[in-house]
Protein backbone atom coordinates (compact mmCIF):
# COMPACT_ATOMS: atom_id res chain seq x y z
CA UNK A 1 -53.41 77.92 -32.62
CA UNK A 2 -50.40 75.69 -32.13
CA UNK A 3 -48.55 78.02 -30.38
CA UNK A 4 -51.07 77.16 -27.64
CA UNK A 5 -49.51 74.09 -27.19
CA UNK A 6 -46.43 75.80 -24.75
CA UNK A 7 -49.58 76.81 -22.18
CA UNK A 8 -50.15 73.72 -20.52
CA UNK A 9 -46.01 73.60 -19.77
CA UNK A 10 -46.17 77.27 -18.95
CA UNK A 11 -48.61 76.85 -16.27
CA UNK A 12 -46.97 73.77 -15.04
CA UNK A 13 -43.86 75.82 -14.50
CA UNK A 14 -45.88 78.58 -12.71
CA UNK A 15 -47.36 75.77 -10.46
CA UNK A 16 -43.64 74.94 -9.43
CA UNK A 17 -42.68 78.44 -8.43
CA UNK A 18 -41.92 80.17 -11.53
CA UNK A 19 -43.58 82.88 -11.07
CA UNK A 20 -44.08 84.53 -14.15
CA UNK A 21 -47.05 85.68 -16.49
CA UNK A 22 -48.00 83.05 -19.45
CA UNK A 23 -49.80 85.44 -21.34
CA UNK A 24 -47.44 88.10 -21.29
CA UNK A 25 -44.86 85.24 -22.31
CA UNK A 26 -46.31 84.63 -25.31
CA UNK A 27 -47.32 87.83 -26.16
CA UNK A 28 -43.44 89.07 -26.11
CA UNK A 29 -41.93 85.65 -27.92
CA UNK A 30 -44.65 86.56 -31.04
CA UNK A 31 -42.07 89.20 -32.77
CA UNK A 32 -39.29 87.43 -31.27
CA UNK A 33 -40.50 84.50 -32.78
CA UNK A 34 -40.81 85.00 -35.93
CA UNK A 35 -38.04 87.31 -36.77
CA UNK A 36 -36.06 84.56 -35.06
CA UNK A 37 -37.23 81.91 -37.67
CA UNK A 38 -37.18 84.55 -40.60
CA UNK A 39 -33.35 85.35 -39.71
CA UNK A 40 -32.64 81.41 -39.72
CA UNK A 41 -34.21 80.69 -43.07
CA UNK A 42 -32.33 83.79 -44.29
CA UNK A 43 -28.98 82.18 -43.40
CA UNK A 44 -30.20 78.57 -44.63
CA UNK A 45 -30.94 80.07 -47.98
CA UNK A 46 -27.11 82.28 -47.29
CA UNK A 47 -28.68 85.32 -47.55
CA UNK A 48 -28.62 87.68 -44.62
CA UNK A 49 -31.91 88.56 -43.03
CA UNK A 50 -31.23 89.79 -39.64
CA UNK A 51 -31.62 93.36 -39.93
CA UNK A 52 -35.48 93.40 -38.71
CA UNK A 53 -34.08 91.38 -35.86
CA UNK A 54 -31.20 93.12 -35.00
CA UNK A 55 -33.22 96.70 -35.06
CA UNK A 56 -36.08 95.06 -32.84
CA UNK A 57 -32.79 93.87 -30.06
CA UNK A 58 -31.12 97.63 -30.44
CA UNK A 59 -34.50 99.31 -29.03
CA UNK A 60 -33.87 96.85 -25.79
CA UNK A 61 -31.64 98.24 -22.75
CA UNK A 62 -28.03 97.04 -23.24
CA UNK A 63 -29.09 94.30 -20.50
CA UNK A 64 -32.03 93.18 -22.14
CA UNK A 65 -29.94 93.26 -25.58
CA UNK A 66 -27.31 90.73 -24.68
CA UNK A 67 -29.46 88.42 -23.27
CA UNK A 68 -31.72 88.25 -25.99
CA UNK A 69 -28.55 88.06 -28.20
CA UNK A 70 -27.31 84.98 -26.61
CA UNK A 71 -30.75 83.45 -26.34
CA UNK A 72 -30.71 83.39 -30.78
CA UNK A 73 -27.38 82.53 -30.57
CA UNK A 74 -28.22 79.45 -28.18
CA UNK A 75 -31.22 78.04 -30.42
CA UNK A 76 -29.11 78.24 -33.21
CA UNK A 77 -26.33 76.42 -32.46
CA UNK A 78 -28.51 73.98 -31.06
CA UNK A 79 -30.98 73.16 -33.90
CA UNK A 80 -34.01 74.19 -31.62
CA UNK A 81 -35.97 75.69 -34.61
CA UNK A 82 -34.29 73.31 -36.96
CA UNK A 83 -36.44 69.95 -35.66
CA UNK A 84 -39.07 69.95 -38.06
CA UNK A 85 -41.80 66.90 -38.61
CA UNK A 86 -40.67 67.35 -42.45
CA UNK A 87 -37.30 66.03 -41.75
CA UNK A 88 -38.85 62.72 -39.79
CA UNK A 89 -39.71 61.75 -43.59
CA UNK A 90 -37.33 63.12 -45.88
CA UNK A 91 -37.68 63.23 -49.34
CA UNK A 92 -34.86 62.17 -51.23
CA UNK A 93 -33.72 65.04 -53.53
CA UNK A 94 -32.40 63.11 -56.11
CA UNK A 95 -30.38 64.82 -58.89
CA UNK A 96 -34.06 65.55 -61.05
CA UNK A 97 -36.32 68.81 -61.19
CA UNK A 98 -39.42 66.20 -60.03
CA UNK A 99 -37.78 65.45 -56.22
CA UNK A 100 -35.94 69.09 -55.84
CA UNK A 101 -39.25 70.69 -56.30
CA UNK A 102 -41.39 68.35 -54.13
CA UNK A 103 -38.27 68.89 -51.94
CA UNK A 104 -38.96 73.00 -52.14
CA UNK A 105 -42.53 72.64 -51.45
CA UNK A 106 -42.09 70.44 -47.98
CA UNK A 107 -39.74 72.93 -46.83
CA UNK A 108 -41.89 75.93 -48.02
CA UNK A 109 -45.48 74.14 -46.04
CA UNK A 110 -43.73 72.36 -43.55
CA UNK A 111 -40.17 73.06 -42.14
CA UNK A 112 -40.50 77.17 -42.39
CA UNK A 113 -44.09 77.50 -40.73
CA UNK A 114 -42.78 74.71 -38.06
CA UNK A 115 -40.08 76.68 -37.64
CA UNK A 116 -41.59 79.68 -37.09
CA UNK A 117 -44.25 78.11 -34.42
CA UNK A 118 -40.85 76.77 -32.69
CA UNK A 119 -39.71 79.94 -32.35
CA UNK A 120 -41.99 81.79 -30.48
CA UNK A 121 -42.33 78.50 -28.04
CA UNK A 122 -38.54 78.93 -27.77
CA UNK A 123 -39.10 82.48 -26.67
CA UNK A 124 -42.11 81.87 -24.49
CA UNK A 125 -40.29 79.48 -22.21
CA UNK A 126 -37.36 82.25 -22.08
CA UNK A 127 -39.74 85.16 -21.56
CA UNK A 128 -41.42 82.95 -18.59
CA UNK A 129 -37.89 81.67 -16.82
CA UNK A 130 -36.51 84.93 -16.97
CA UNK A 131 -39.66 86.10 -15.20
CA UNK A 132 -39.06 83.92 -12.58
CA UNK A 133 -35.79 85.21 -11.25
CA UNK A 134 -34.76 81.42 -10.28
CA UNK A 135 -31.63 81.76 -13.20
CA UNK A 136 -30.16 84.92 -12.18
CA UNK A 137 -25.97 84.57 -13.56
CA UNK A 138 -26.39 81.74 -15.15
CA UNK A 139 -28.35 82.72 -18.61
CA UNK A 140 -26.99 79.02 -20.39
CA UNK A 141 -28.85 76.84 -18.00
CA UNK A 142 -31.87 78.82 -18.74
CA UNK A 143 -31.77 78.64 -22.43
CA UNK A 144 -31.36 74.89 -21.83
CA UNK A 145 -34.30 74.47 -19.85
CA UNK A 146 -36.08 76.34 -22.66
CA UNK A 147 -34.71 74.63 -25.25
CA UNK A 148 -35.95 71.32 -23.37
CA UNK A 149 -39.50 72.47 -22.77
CA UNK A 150 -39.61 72.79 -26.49
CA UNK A 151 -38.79 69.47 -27.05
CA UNK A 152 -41.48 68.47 -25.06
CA UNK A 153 -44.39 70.56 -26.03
CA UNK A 154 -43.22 70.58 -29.77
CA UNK A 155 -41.60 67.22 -30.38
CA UNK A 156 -37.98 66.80 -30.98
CA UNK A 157 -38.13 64.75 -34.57
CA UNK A 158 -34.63 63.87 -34.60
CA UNK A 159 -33.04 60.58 -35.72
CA UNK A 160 -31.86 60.03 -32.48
CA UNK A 161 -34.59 60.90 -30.17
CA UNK A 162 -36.68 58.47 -32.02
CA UNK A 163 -38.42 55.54 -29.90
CA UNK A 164 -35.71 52.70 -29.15
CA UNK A 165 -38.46 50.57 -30.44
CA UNK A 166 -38.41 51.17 -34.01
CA UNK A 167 -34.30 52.09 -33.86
CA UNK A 168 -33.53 48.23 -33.58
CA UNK A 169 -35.77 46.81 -36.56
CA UNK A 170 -33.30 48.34 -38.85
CA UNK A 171 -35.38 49.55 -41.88
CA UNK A 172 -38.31 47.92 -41.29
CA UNK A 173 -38.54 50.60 -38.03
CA UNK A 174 -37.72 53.25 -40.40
CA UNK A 175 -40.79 52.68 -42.14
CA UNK A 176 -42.73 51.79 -39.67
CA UNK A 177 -41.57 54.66 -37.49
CA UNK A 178 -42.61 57.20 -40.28
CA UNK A 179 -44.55 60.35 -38.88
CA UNK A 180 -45.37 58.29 -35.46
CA UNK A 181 -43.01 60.41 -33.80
CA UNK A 182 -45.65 63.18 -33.03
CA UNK A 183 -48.41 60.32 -31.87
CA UNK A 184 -46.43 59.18 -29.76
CA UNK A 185 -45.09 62.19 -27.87
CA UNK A 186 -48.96 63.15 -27.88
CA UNK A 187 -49.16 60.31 -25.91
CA UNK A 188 -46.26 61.09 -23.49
CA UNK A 189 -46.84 64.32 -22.89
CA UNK A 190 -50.59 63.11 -21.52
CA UNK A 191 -48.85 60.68 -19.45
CA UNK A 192 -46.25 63.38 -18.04
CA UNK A 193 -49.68 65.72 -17.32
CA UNK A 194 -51.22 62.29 -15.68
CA UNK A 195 -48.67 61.76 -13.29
CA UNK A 196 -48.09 66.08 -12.34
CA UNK A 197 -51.72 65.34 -11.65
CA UNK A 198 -51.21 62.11 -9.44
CA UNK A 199 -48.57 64.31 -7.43
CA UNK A 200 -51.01 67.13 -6.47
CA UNK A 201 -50.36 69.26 -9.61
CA UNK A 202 -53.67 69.80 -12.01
CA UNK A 203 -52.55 72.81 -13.47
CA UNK A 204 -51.36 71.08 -16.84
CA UNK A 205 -53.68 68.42 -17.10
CA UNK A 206 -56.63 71.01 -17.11
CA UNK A 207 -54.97 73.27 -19.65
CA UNK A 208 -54.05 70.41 -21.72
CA UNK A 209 -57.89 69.00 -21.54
CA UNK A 210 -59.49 72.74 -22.36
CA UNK A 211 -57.09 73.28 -25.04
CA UNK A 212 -57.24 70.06 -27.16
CA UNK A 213 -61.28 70.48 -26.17
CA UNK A 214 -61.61 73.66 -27.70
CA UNK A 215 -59.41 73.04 -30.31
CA UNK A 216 -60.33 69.59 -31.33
CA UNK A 217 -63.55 68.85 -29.17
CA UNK A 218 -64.23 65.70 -27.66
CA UNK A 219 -62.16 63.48 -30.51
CA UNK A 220 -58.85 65.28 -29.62
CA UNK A 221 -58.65 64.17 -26.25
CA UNK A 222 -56.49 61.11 -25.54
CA UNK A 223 -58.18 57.90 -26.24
CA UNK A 224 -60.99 58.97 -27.28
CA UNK A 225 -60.47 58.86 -31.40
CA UNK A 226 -59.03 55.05 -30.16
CA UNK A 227 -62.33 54.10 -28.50
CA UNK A 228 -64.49 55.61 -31.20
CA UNK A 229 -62.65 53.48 -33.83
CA UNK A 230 -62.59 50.32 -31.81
CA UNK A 231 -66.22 51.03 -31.60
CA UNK A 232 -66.82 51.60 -35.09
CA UNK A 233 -64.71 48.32 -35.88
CA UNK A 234 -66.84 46.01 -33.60
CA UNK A 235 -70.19 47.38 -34.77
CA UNK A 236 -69.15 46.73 -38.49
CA UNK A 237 -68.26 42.85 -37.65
CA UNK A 238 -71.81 42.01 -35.93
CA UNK A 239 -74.92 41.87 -37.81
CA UNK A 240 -77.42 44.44 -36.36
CA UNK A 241 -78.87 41.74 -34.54
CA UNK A 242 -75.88 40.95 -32.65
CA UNK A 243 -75.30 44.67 -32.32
């Protein structure tokens, strides 16, 4: 289901001439995916599990091979499945058994499932430029623009993307900033879909509103949990007189 999440960007690239096929995006980045994020864990642990991997990019046309190739080889050495909500409130794993396992166990429910779901959106937005035609010779800009559109549609959690806000009020903003990075680029993304709508484009603002409908009915959509609690908060203070 969170894979779903790369749609609303995938049609907003279709609406400005990529010309590709969303569903057939996604559909190819699934293996890709999550052999991608299996081969990464494999060399985080130093163990090597690429051979899956490597078979799947030998039944591809020397062409298709390469690119592929220096598509892993990209989001690799660029962290892009390494930007996990677990590291945006690391546990310390202090020298005892207690903190290494808790350690273990974010990794094992967090980071590698994340990673995984990164993956195929890292491969979706590949799948669609490529599509497109639009970065014929020049396969680096491509993987950037990938590796961008992954930021946005699946949060970049690192130190230094963080909100300026919270960067300034020295630990205090630490804690305060503490899994708000995701609310808030909720909240950003809606505002990016807002203004493609403004400009003529409605394309990801109507994905965007089916999906978190579906998904999350009524309470997912922006605003809407915030009105329902203000609500909530100003019927408990008034006597049902008042109210």
């Amino acid at each position: 289901l969170q894979t779903t999440a790369v749609l609303p960007y995938l049609m907003d690239l279709r609406a400005k001439g990529y010309k590709g096929n969303p569903l057939s995006a996604i559909a190819s980045a699934m293996p890709l995916g999550i052999m991608m994020a299996h081969g990464h864990w494999g060399r985080v642990l130093g163990k090597e599990m690429d051979l899956p991997l490597s078979r799947m990019l030998g039944s591809l046309s020397a062409e298709e091979g390469k690119f592929y190739s220096q598509a892993l080889r990209f989001a690799e050495d660029n962290g892009t499945v390494s930007r996990s909500s677990y590291d945006e409130s690391p546990i310390d794993s202090g020298r005892n058994m207690a903190t290494q396992a808790v350690d273990i166990a974010g990794k094992l429910t967090m980071a590698y499932p994340e990673s995984i779901i990164r993956s195929i959106a890292y491969f979706s937005y590949v799948d669609m430029l490529k599509q497109s035609g639009k970065y014929k010779g020049d396969d680096m800009a491509l993987f950037q623009h990938a590796d961008e559109l992954v930021s946005m549609s699946m949060v970049d959690y690192r130190q230094g993307e963080r909100p300026m806000m919270f960067q300034k009020m020295g630990t205090f903003g630490n804690l305060a900033n503490t899994l708000q990075t995701y609310p808030m680029s909720f909240y950003n993304q809606w505002i990016y879909f807002a203004k493609e709508a403004k400009k003529g484009n409605m394309a990801p603002i109507m994905m965007a509103t089916a999906l978190q409908g579906s998904l999350a009915g009524l309470m997912g959509l922006p605003f809407v949990s915030d009105l329902d609690k203000l609500y909530q908060t100003l019927k408990s203070f008034l006597t049902p007189k008042q109210w």
